[in-house]
Protein backbone atom coordinates (compact mmCIF):
# COMPACT_ATOMS: atom_id res chain seq x y z
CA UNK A 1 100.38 71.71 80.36
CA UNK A 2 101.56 71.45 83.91
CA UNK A 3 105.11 71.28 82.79
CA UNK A 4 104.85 74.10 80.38
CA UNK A 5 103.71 76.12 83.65
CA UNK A 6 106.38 74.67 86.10
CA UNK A 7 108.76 75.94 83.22
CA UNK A 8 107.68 79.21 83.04
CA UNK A 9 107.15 80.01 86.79
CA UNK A 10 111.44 79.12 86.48
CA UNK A 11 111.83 81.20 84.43
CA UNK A 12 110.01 83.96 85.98
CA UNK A 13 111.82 83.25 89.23
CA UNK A 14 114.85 83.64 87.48
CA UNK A 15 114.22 86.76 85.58
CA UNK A 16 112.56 88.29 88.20
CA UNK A 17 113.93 88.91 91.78
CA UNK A 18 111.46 87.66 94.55
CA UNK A 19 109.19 90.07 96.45
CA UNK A 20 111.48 89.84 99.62
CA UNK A 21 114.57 91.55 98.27
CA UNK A 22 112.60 94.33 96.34
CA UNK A 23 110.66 95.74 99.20
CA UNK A 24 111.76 97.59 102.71
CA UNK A 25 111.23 95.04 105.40
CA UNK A 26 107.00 96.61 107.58
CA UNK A 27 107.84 99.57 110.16
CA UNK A 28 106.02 99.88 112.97
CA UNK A 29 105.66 103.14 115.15
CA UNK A 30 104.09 103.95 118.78
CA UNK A 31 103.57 106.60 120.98
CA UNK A 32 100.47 107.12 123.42
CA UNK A 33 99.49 111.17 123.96
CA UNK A 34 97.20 112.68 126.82
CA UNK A 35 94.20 113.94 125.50
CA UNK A 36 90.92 115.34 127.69
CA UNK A 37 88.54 113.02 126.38
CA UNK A 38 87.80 109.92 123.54
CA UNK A 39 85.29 112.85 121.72
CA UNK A 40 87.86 115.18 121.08
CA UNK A 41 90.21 112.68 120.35
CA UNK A 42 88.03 111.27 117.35
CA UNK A 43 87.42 114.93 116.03
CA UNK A 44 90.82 115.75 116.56
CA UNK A 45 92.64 112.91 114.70
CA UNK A 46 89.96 112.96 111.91
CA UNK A 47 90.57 116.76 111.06
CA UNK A 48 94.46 115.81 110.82
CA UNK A 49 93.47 112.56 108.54
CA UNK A 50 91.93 114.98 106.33
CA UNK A 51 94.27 117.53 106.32
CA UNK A 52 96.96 114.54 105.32
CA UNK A 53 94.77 113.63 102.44
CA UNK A 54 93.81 110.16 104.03
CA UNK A 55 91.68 107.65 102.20
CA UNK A 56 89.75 104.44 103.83
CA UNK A 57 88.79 105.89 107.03
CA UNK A 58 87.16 104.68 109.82
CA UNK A 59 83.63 105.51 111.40
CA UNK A 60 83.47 108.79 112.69
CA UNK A 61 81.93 107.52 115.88
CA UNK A 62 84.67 104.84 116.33
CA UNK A 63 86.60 105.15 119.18
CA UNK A 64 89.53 103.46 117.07
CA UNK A 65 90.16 105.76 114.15
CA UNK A 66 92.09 104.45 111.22
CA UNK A 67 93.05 105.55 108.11
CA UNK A 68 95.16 104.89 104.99
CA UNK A 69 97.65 108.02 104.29
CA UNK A 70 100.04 107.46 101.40
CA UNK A 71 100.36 104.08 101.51
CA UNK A 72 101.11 103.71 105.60
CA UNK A 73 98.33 102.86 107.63
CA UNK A 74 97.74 104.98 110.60
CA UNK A 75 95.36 103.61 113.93
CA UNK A 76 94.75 105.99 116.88
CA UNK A 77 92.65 104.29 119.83
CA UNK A 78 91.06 107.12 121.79
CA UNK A 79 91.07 105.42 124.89
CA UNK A 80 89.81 107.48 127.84
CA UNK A 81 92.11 109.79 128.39
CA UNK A 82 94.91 108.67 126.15
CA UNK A 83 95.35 108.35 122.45
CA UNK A 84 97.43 105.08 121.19
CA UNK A 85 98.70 106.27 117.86
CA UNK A 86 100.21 103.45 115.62
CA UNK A 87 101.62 104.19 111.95
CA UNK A 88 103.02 101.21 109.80
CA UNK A 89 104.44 101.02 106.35
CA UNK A 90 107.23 99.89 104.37
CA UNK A 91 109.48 103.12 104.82
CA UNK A 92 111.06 103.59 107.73
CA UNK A 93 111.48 107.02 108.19
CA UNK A 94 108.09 108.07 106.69
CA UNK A 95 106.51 106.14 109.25
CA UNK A 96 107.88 107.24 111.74
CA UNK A 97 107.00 111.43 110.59
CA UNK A 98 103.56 110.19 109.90
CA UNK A 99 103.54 109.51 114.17
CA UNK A 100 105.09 112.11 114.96
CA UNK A 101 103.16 114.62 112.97
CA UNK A 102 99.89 112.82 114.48
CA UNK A 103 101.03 113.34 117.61
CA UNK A 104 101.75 116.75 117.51
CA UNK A 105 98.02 117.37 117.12
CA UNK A 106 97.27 116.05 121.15
């Protein structure tokens, strides 16, 4: 049995090519924005998650609002008077329009 398994999972390497040279290497993407305060950050950032058709969102009352948006997972920490915003995916220039348009809303 084991050997039967051990045979197959060679086979399947060899037929198949291994996870690391069929997917983009993770993209990461920061930028910090002024914003007047952490409430208007939240409501803010949650209207633009919507209007980007996000799924798996955060708390409304969270102070760290993240959401999944086409794959890429975007985080915005409304910190005081700031808002981190950090997007990540496996596309490197999607992920880096996903910031930017984020932070065009502060």
């Amino acid at each position: 049995m084991i050997k039967k398994l051990l045979l197959g999972a060679a086979i399947l390497g060899i037929a198949t090519p291994s996870f690391a040279q069929t997917q983009n290497p993770p993209t990461i993407s920061v930028a910090v924005a002024n914003v007047s305060s952490n409430i208007a950050c939240r409501n803010k950032i949650r209207a633009k998650y919507f209007e980007l058709g996000a799924t798996r969102m955060a708390d409304a009352n969270s102070n760290t609002q993240w959401a999944t948006i086409n794959g890429m997972s975007a985080l915005v920490w409304c910190r005081d008077t700031q808002a981190v915003i950090n997007t990540a995916g496996s596309n490197y220039n999607s992920v880096y329009e996903l910031r930017d348009e984020i932070f065009k809303i502060f």
